[in-house]
N, C-alpha and C. Protein backbone atom coordinates (compact mmCIF):
# COMPACT_ATOMS: atom_id res chain seq x y z
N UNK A 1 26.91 24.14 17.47
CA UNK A 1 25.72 24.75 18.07
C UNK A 1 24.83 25.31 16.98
N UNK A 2 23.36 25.00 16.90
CA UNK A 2 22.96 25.37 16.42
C UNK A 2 22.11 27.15 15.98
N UNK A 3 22.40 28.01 15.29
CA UNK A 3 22.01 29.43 15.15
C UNK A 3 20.44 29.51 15.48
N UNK A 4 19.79 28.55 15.08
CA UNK A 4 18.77 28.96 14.93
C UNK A 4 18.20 28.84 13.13
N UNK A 5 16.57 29.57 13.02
CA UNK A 5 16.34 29.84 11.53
C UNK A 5 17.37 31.06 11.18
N UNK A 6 17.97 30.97 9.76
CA UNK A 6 18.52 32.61 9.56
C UNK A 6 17.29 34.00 8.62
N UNK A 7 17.91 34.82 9.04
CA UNK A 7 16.51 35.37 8.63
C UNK A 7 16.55 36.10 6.80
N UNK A 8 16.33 36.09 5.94
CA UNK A 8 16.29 35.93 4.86
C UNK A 8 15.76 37.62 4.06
N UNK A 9 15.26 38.08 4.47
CA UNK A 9 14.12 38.96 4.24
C UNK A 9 14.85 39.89 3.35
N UNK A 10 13.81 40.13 2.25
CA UNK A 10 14.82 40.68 1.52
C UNK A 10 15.74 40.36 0.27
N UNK A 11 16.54 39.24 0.31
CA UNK A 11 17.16 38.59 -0.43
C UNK A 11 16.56 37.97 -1.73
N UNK A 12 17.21 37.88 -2.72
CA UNK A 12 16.21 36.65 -4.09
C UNK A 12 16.02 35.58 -3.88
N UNK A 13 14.60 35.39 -4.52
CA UNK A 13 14.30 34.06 -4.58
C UNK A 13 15.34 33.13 -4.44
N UNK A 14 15.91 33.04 -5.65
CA UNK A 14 17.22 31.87 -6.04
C UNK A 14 17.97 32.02 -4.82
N UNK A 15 18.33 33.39 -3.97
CA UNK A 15 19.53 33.16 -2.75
C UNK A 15 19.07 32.36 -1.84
N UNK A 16 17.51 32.81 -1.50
CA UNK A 16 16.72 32.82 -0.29
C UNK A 16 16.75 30.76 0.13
N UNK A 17 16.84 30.13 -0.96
CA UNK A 17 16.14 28.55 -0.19
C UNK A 17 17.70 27.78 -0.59
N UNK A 18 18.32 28.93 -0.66
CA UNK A 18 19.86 28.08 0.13
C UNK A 18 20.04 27.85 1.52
N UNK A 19 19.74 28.68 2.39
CA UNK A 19 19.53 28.67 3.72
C UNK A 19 18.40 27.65 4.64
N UNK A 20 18.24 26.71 3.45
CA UNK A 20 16.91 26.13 3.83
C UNK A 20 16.91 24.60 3.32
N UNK A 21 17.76 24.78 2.55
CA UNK A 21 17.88 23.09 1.70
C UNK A 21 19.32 22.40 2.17
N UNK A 22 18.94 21.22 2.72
CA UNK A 22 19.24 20.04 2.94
C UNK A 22 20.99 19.86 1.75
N UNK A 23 21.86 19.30 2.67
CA UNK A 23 22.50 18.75 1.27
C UNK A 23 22.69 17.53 1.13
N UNK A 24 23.36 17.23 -0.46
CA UNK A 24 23.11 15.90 -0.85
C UNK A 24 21.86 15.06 -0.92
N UNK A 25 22.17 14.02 -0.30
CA UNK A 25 20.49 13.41 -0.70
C UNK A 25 19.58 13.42 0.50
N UNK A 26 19.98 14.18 1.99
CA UNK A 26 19.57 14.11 3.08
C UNK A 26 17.94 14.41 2.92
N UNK A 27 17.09 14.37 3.94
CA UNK A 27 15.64 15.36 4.23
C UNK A 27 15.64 15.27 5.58
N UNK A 28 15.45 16.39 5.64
CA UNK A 28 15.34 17.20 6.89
C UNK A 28 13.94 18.28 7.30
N UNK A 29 13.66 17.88 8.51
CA UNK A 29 12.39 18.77 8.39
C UNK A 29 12.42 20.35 8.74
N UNK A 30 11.72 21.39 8.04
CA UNK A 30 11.89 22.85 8.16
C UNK A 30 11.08 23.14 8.25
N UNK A 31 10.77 24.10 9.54
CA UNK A 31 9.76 24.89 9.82
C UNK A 31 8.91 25.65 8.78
N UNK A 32 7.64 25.30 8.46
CA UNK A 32 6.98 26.24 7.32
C UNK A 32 6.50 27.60 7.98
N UNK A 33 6.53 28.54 7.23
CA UNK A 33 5.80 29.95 7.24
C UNK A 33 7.10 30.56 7.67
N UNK A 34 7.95 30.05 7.90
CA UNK A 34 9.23 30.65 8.37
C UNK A 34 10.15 31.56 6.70
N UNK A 35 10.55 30.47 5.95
CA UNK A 35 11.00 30.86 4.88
C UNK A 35 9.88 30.62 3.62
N UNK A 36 9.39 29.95 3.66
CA UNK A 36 7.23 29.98 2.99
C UNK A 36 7.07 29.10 3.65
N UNK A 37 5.44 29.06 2.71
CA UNK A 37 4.67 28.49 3.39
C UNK A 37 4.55 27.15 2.11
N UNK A 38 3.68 26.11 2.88
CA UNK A 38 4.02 25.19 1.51
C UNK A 38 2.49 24.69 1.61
N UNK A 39 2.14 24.46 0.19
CA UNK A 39 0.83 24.08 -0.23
C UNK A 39 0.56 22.61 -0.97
N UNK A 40 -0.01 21.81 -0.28
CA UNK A 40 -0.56 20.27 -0.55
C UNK A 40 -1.38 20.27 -1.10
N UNK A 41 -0.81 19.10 -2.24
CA UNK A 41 -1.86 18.77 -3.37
C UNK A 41 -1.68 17.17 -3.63
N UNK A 42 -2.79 16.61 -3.35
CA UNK A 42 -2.84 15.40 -3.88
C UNK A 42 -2.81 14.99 -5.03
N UNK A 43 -1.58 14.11 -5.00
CA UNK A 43 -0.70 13.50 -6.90
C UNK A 43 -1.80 13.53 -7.48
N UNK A 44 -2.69 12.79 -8.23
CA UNK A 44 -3.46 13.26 -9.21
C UNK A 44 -3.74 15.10 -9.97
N UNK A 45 -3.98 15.60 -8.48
CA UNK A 45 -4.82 16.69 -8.87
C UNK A 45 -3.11 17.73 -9.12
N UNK A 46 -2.44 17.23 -8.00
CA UNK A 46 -1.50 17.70 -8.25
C UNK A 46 -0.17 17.76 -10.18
N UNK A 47 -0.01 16.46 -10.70
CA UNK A 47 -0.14 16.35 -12.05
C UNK A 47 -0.50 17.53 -12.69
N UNK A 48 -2.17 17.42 -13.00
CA UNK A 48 -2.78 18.51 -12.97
C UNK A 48 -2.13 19.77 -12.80
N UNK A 49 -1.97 20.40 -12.04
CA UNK A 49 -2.09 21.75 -11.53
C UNK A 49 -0.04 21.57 -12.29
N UNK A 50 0.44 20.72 -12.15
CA UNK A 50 2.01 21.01 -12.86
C UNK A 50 1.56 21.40 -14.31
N UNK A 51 0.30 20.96 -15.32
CA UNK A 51 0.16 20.88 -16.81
C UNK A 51 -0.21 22.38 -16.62
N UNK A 52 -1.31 22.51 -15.41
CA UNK A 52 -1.86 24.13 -15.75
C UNK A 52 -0.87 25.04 -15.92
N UNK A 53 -0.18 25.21 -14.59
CA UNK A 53 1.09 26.22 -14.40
C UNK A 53 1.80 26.12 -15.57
N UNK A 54 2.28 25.24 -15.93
CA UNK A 54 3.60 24.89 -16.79
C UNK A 54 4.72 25.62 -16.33
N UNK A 55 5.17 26.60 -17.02
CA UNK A 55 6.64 27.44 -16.99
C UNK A 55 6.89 28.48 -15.64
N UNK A 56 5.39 28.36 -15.20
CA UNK A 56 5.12 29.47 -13.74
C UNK A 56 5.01 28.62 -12.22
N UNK A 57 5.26 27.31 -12.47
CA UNK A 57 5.66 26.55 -11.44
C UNK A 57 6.88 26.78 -10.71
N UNK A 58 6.86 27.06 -8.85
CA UNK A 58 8.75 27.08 -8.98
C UNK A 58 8.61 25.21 -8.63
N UNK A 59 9.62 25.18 -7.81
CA UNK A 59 10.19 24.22 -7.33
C UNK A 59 8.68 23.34 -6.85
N UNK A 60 9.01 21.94 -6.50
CA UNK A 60 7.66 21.04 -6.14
C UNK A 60 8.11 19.64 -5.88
N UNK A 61 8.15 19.58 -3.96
CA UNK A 61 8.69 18.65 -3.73
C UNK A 61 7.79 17.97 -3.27
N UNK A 62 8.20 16.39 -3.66
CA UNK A 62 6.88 15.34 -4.02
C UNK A 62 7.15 13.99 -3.41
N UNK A 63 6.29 13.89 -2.23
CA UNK A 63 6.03 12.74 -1.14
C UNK A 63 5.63 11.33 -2.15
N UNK A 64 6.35 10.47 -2.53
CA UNK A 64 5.90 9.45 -3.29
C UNK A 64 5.28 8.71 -2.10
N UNK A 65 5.59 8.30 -0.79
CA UNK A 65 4.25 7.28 -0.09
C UNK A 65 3.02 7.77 -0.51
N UNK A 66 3.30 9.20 0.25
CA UNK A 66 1.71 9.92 0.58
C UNK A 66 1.24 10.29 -0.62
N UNK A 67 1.82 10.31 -1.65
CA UNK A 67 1.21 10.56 -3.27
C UNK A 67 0.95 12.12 -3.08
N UNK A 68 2.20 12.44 -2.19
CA UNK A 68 0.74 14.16 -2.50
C UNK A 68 2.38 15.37 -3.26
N UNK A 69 2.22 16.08 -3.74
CA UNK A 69 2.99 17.36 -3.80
C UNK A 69 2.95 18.72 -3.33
N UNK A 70 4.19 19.27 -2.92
CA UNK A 70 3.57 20.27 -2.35
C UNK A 70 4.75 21.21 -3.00
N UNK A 71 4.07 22.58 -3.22
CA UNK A 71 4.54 23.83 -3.91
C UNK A 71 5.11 24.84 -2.88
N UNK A 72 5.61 25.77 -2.92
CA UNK A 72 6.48 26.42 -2.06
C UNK A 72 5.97 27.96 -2.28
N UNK A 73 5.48 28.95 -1.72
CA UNK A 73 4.76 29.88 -1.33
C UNK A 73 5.52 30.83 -0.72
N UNK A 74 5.70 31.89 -0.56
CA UNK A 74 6.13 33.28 0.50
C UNK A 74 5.23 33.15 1.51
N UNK A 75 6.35 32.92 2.98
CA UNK A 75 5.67 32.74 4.13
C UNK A 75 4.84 34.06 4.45
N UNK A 76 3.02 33.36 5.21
CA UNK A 76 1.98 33.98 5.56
C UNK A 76 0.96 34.15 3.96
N UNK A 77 1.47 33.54 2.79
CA UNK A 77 0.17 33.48 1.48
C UNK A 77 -0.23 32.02 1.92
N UNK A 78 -1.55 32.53 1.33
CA UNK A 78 -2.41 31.32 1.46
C UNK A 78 -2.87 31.09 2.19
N UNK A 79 -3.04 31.33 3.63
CA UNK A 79 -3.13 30.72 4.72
C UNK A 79 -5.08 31.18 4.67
N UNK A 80 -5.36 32.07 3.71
CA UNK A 80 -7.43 32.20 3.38
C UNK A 80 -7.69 31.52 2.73
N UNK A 81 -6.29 30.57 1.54
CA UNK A 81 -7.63 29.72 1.10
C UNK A 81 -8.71 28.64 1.60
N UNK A 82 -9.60 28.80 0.47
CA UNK A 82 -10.28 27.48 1.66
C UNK A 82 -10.63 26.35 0.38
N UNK A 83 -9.83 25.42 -0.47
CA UNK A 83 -9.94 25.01 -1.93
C UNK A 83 -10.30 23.26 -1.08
N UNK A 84 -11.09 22.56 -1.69
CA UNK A 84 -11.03 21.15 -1.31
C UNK A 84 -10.11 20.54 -1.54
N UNK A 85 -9.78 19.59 -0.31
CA UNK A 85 -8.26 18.34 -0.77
C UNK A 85 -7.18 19.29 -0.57
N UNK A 86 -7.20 20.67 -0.41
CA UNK A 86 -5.71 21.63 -0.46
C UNK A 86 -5.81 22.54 0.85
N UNK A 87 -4.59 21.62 1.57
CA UNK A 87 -3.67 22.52 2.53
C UNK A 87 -2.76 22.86 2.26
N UNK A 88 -2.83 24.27 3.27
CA UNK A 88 -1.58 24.76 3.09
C UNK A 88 -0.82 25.11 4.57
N UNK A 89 0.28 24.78 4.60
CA UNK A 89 0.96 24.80 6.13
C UNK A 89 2.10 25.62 5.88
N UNK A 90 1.57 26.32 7.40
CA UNK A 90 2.26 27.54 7.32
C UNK A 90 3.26 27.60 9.39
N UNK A 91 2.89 28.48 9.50
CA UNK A 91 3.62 28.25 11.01
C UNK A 91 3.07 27.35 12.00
N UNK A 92 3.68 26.45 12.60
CA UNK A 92 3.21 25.21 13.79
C UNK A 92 3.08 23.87 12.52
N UNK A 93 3.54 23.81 11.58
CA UNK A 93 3.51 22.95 10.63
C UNK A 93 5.35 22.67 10.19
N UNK A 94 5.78 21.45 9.90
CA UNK A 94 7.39 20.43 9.57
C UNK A 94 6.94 20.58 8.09
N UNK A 95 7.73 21.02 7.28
CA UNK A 95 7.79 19.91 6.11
C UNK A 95 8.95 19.24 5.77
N UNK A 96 9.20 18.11 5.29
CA UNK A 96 10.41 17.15 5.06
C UNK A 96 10.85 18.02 3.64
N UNK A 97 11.98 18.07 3.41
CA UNK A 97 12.61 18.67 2.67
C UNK A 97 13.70 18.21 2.20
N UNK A 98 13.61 17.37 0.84
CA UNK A 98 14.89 16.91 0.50
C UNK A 98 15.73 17.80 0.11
N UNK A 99 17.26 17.01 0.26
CA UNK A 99 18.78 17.75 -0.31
C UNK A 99 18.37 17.49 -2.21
N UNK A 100 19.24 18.09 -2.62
CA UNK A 100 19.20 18.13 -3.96
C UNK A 100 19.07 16.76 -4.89
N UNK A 101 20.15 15.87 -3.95
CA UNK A 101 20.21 14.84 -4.72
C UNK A 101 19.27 13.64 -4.20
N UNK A 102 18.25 14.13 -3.38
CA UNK A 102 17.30 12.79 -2.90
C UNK A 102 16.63 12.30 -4.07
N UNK A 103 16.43 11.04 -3.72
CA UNK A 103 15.72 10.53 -5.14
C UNK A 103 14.75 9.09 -4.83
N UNK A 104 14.62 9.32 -3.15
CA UNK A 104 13.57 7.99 -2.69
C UNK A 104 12.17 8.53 -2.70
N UNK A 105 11.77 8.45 -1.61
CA UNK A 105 10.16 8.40 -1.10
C UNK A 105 10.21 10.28 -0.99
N UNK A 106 11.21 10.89 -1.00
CA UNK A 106 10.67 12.57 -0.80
C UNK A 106 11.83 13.17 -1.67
N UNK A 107 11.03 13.81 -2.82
CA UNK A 107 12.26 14.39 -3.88
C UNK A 107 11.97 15.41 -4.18
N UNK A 108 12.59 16.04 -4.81
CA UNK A 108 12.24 17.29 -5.49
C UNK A 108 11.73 16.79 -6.70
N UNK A 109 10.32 16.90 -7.19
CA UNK A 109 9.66 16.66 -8.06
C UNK A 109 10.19 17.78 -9.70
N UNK A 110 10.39 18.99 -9.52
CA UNK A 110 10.17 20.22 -9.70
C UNK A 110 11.80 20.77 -8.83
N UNK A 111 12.86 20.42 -9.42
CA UNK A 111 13.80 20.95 -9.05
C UNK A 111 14.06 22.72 -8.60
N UNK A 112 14.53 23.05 -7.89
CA UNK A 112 14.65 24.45 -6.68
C UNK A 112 16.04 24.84 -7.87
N UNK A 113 16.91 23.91 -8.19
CA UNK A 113 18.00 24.29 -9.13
C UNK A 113 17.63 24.82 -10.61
N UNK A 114 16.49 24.70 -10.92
CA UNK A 114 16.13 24.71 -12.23
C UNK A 114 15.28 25.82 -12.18
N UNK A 115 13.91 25.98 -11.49
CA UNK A 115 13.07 27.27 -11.20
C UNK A 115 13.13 28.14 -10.19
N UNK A 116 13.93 28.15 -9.51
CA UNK A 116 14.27 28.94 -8.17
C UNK A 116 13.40 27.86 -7.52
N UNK A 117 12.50 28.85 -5.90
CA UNK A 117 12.01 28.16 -4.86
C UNK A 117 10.54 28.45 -5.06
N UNK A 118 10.32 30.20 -5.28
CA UNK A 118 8.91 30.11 -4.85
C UNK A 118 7.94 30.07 -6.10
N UNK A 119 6.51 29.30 -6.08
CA UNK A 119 5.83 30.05 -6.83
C UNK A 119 4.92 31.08 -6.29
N UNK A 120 4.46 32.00 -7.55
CA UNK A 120 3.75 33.24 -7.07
C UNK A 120 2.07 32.70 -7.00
N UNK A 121 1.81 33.40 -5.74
CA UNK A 121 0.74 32.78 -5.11
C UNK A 121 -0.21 32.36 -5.86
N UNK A 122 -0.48 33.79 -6.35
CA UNK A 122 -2.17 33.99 -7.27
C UNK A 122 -2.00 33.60 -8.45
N UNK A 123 -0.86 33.04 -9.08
CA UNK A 123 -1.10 32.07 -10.07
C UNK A 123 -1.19 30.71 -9.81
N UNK A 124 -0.93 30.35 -8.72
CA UNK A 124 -0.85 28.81 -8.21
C UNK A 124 -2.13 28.67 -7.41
N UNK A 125 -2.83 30.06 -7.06
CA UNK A 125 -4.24 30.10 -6.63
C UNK A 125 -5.31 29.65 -7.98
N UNK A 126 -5.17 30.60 -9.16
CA UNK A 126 -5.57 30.48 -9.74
C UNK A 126 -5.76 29.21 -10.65
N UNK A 127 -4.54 28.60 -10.83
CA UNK A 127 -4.35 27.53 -11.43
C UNK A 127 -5.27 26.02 -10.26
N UNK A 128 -5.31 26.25 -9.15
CA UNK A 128 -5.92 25.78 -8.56
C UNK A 128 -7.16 25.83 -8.87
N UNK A 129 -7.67 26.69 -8.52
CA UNK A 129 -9.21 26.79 -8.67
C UNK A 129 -9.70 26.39 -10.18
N UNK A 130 -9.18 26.31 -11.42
CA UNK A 130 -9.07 25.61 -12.53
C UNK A 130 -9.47 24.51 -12.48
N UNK A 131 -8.09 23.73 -12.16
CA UNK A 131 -8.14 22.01 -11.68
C UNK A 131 -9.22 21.50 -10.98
N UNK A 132 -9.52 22.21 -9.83
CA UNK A 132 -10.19 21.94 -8.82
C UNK A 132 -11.60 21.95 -9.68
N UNK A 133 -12.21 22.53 -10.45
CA UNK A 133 -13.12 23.13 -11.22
C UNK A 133 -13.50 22.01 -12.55
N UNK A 134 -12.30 21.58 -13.25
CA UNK A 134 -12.39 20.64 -14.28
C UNK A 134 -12.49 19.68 -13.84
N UNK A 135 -11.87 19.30 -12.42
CA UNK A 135 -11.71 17.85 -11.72
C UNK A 135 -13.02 17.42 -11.14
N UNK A 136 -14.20 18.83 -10.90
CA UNK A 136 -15.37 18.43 -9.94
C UNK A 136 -16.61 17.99 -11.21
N UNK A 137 -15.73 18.79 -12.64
CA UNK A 137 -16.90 18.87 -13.66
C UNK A 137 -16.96 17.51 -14.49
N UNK A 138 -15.47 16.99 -15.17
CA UNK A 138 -15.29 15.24 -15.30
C UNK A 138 -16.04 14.62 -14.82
N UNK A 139 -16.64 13.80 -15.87
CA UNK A 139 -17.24 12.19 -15.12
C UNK A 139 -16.22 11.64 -15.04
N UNK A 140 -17.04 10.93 -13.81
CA UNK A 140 -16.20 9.88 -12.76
C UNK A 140 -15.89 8.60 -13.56
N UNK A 141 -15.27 7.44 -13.89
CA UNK A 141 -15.18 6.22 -14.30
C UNK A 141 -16.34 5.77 -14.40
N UNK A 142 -17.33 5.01 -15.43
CA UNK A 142 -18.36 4.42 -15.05
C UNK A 142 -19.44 5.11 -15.03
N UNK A 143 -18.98 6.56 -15.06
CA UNK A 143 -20.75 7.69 -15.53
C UNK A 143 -21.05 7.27 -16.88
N UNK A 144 -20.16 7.11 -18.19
CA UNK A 144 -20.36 7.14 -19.35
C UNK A 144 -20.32 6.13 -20.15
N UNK A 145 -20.55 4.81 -19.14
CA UNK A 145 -19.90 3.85 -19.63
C UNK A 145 -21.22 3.41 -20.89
N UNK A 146 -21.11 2.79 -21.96
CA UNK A 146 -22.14 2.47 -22.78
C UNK A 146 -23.37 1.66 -21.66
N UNK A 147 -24.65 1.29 -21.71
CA UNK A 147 -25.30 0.45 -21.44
C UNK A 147 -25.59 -0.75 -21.83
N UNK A 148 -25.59 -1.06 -23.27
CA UNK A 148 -25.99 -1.79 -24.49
C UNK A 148 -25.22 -3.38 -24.32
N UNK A 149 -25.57 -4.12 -24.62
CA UNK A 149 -24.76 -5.59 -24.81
C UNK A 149 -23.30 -5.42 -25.40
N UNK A 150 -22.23 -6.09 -25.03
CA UNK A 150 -21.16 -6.62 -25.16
C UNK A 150 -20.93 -7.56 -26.44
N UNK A 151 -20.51 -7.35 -27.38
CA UNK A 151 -20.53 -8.11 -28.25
C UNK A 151 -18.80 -9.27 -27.93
């Protein structure tokens, strides 16, 4: 029979997303905003935002169909931003959640064993608004391309 969510509150990071992760190579879907909230970033920009953070990234589990990654948050942050291309799902929102050892189409990009679970908001805010910022300021393919003849 199943308990239900267990309730966490309180506990460390590192204890807290034992109660929450999958084992072996399973994925299973878990209620977000419950134990966090989780924040989508599309692979490119996402890349990105792993170089910004670097060492202040936690965990970052990464949808290879959908190309997107998503970061792991303390449930109810985030839920004001308003950043382009970036959701964040929080309660009435699944996320698939691989076991440790998944290694297909949904993995832990950003191992939960290695950095704990969460990252802290307002640096993963911040680091956002960065990316988001260098990514709008880049020319596109083909802005800079020479004009001149082809030799």
């Amino acid at each position: 029979m199943d308990a239900g969510p267990i309730e966490c509150a309180g506990i460390s990071n590192r204890t807290r997303y034992m109660n929450w992760l999958p084992i072996g190579s399973t994925i299973e879907a878990v209620p977000a905003g419950v134990f966090w909230n989780a924040v989508v970033v599309p692979g490119t920009l996402g890349r990105q935002l792993l170089d910004e953070l670097g060492e202040f990234t936690g965990a970052v589990i990464e949808d290879v169909s959908a190309e997107k990654l998503y970061w792991l948050i303390p449930p109810r942050a985030g839920t004001e931003w308003n950043l382009p291309g970036i959701e964040v799902l929080s309660t009435d929102s699944w996320v698939g959640v691989p076991g440790p050892d998944a290694t297909l189409r949904c993995r832990w990009h950003v191992s939960v064993d290695d950095v704990g679970a969460l990252t802290e908001p307002d640096a993963l805010r911040a680091a956002l608004v960065a990316v988001i910022s260098a990514d709008s300021e880049s020319p596109r393919s083909g802005d800079n391309a020479p004009t001149g003849e082809r030799s």
